[in-house]
C-alpha atoms as a PDB file:
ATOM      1  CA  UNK A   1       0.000   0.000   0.000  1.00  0.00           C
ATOM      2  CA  UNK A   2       1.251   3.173  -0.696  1.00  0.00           C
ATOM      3  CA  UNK A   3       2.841   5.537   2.382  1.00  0.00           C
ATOM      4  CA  UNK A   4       1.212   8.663   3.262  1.00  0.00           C
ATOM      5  CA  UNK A   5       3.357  11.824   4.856  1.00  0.00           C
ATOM      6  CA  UNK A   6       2.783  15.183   5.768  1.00  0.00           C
ATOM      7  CA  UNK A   7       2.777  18.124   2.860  1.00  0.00           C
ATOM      8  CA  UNK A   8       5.796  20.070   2.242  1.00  0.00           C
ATOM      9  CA  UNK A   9       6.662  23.616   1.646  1.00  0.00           C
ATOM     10  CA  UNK A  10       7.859  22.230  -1.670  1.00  0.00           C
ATOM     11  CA  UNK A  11       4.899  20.019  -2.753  1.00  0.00           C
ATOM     12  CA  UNK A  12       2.301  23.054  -3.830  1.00  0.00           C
ATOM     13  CA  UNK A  13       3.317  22.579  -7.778  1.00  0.00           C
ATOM     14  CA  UNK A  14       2.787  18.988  -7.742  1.00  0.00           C
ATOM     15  CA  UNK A  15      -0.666  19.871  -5.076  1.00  0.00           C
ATOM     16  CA  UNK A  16      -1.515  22.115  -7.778  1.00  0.00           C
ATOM     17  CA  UNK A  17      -1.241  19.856 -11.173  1.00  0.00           C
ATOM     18  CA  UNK A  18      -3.105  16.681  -8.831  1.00  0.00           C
ATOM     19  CA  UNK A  19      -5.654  19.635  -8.207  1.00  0.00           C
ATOM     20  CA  UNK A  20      -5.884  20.469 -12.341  1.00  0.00           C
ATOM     21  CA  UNK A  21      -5.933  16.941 -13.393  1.00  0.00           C
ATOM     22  CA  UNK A  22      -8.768  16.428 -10.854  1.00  0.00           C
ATOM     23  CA  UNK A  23     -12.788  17.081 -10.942  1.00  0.00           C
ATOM     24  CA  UNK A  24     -12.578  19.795  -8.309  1.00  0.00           C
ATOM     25  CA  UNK A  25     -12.847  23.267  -7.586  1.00  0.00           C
ATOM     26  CA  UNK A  26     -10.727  25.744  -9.114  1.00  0.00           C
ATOM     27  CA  UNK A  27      -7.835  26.437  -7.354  1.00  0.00           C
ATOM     28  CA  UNK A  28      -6.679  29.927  -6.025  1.00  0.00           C
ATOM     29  CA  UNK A  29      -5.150  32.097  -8.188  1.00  0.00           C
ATOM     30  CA  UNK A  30      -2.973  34.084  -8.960  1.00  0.00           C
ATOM     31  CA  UNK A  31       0.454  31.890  -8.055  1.00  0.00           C
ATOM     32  CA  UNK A  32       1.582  34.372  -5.891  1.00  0.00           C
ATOM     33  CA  UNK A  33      -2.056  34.317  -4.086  1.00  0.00           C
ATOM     34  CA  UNK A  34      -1.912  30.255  -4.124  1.00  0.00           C
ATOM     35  CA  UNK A  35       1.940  30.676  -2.577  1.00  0.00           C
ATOM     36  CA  UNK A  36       0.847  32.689  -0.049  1.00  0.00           C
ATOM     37  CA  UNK A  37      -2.291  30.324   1.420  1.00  0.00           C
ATOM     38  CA  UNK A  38      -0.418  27.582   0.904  1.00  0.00           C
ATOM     39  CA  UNK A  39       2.291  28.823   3.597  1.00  0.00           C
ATOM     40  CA  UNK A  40      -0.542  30.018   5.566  1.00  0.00           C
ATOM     41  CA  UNK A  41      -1.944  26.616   5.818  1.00  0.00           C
ATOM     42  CA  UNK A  42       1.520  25.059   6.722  1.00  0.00           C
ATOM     43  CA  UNK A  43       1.601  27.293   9.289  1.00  0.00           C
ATOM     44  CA  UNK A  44      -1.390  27.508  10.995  1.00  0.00           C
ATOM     45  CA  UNK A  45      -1.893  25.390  13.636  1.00  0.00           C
ATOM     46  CA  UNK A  46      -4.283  22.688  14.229  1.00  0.00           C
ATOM     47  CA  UNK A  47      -3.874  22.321  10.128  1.00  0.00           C
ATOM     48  CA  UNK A  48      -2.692  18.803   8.191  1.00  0.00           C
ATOM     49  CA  UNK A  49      -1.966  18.454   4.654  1.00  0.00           C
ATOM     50  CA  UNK A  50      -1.262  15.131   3.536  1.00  0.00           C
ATOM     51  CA  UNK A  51      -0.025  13.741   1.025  1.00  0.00           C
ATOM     52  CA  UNK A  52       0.617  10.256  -0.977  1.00  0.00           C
ATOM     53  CA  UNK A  53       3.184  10.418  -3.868  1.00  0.00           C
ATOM     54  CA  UNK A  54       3.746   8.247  -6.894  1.00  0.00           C
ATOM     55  CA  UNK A  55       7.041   8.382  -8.271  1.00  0.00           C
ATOM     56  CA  UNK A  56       7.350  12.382  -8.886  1.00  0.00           C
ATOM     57  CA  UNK A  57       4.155  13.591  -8.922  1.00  0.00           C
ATOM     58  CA  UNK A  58       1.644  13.636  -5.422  1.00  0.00           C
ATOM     59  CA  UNK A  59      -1.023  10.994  -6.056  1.00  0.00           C
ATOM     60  CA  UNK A  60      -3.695  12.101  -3.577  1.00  0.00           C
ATOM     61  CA  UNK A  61      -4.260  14.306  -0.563  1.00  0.00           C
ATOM     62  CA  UNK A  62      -5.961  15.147   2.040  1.00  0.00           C
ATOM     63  CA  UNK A  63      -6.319  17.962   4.743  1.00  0.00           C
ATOM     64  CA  UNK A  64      -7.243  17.347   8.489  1.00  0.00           C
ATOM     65  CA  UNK A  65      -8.555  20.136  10.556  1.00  0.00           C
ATOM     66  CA  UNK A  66      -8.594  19.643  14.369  1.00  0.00           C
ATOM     67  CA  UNK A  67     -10.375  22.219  16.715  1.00  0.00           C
ATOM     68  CA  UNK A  68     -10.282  22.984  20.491  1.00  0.00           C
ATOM     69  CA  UNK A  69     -13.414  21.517  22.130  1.00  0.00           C
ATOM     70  CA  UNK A  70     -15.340  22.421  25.671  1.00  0.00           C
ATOM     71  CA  UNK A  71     -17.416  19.659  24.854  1.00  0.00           C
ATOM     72  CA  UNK A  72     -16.843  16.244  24.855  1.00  0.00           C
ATOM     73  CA  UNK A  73     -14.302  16.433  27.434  1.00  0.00           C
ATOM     74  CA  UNK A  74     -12.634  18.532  25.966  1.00  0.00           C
ATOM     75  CA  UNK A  75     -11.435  16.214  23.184  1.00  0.00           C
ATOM     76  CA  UNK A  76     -10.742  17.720  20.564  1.00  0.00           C
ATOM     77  CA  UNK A  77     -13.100  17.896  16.728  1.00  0.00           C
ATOM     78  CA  UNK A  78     -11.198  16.498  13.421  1.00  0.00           C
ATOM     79  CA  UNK A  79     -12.849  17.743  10.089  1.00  0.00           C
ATOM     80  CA  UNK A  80     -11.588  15.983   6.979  1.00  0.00           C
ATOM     81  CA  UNK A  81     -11.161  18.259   3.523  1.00  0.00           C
ATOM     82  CA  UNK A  82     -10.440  18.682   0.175  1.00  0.00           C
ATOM     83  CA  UNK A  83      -9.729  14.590  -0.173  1.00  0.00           C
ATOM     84  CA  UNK A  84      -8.331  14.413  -3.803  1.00  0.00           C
ATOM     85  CA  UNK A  85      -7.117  11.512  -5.690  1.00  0.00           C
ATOM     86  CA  UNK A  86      -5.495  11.665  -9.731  1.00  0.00           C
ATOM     87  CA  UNK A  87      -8.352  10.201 -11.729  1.00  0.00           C
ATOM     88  CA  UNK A  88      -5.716   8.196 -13.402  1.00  0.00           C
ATOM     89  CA  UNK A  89      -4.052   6.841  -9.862  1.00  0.00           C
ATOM     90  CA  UNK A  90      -7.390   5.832  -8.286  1.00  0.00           C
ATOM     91  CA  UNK A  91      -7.841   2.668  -6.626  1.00  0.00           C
ATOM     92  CA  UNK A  92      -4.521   2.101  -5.844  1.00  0.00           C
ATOM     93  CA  UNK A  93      -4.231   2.650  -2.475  1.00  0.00           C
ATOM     94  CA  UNK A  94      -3.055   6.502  -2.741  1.00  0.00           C
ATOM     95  CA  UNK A  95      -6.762   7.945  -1.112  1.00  0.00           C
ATOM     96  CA  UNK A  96      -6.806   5.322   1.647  1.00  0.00           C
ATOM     97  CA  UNK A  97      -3.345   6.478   2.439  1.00  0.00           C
ATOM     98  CA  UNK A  98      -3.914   9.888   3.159  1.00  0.00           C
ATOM     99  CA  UNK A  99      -7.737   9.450   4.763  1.00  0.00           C
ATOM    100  CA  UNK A 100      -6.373   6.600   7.208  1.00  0.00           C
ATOM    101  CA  UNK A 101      -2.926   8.803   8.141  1.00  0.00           C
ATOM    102  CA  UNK A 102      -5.578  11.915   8.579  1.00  0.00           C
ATOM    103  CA  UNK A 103      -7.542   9.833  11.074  1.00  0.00           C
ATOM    104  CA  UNK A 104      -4.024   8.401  12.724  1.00  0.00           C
ATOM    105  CA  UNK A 105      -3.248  11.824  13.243  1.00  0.00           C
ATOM    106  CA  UNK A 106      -6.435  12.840  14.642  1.00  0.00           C
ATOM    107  CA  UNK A 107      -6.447  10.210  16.905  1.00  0.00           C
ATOM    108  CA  UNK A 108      -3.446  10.409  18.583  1.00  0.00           C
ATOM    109  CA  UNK A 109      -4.176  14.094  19.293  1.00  0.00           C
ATOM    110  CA  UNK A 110      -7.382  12.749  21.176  1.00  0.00           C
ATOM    111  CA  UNK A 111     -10.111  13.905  18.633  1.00  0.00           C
ATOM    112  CA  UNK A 112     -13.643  12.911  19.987  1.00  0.00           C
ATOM    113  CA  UNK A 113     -14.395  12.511  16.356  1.00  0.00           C
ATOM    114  CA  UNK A 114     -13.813  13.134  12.635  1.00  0.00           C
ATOM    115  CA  UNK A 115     -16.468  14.912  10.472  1.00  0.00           C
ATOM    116  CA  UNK A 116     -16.270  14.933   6.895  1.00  0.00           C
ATOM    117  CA  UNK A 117     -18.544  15.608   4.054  1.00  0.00           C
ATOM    118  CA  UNK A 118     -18.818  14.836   0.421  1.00  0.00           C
ATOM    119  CA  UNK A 119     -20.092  16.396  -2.129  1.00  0.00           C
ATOM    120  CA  UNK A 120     -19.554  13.521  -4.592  1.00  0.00           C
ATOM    121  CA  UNK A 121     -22.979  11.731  -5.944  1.00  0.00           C
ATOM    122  CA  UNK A 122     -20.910   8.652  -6.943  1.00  0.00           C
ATOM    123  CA  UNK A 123     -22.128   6.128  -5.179  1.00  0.00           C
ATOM    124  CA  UNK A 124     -18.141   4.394  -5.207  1.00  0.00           C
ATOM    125  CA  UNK A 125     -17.217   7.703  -3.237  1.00  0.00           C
ATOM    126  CA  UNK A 126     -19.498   6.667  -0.413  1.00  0.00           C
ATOM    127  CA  UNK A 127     -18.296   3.063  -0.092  1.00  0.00           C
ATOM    128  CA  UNK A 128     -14.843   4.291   0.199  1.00  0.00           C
ATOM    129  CA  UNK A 129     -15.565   6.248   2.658  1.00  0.00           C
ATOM    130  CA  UNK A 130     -17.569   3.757   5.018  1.00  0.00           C
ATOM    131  CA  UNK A 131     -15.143   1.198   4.097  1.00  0.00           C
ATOM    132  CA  UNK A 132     -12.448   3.283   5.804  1.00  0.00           C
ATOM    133  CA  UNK A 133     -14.441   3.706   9.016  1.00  0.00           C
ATOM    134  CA  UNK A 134     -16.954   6.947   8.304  1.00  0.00           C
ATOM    135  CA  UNK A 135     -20.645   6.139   9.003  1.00  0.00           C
ATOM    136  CA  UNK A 136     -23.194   8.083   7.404  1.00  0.00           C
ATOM    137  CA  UNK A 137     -26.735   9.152   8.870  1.00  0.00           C
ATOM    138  CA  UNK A 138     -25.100   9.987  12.047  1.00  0.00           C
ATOM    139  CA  UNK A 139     -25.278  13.961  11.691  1.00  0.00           C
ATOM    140  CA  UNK A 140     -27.172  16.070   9.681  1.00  0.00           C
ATOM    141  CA  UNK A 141     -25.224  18.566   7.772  1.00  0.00           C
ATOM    142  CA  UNK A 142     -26.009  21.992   6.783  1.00  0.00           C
ATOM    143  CA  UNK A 143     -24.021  24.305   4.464  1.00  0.00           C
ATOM    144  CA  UNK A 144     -24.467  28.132   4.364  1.00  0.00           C
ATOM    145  CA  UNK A 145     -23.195  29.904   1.570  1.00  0.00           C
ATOM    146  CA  UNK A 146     -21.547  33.341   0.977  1.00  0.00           C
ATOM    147  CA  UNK A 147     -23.997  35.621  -0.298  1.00  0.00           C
ATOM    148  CA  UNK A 148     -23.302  36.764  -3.256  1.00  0.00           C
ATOM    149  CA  UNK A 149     -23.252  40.765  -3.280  1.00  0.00           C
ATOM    150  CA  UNK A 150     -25.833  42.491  -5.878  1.00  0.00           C
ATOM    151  CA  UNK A 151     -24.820  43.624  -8.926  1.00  0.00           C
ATOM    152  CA  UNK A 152     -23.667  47.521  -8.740  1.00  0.00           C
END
């Protein structure tokens, strides 16, 4: 199975073609704007990138977000993003890599939990992710948007 590790300043080109090649978002540009979150988010604490590489390119990722908590104990939350895989690298082992070194991680720094969500309607997506522990139905989740300003 392939090894997941944790991003590098160095890795944003490669974190940038795996996002191109993939059915995501667009990514933050300009460079220089894309440069400058991506040291913010090495930086900031509480905030994971990792990563799974094949050969010289990075095969999938995944971020892991872990928040202070009152509740619970005071264990901590873990919220799983931007999980990415290369379409032409998939179901190799690269996503269960990073997703199962994410939750690792989270883990050892005594999350209560990990919440993720998907936005995927492939059914394969799902399986995935109850295969690798996730159970679905257990929370209801809600998204609120930025409103978009009126036209001038």
């Amino acid at each position: 199975m392939p090894i997941a590790r944790l991003a590098r300043a160095s890795d944003l080109p490669s974190l940038l073609a795996l996002f191109d090649a993939s059915e995501v978002s667009a990514v933050a540009q300009p460079r220089e704007r894309a440069e400058h979150i991506w040291h913010q988010t090495l930086m900031h604490p509480g905030v994971y990138v990792f990563v799974s590489d094949d050969c010289d390119r990075i095969a999938a990722t995944c971020m892991l977000v872990i928040a202070p908590n009152l509740l619970r104990a005071g264990r901590r939350h873990g919220f799983l993003e931007n999980v990415v895989t290369h379409p032409e690298l998939r179901r190799l082992g690269h996503g269960k890599a990073v997703v199962l070194a994410a939750l690792e991680h989270a883990w050892a720094a005594d999350c209560h939990h990990v919440l993720m969500q998907s936005g995927r309607a492939d059914l394969g997506v799902h399986a995935f992710y109850e295969r690798l522990g996730f159970r679905p139905g257990l929370r209801v989740a809600y998204v609120a948007m930025r409103p978009i300003p009126p036209p001038e």
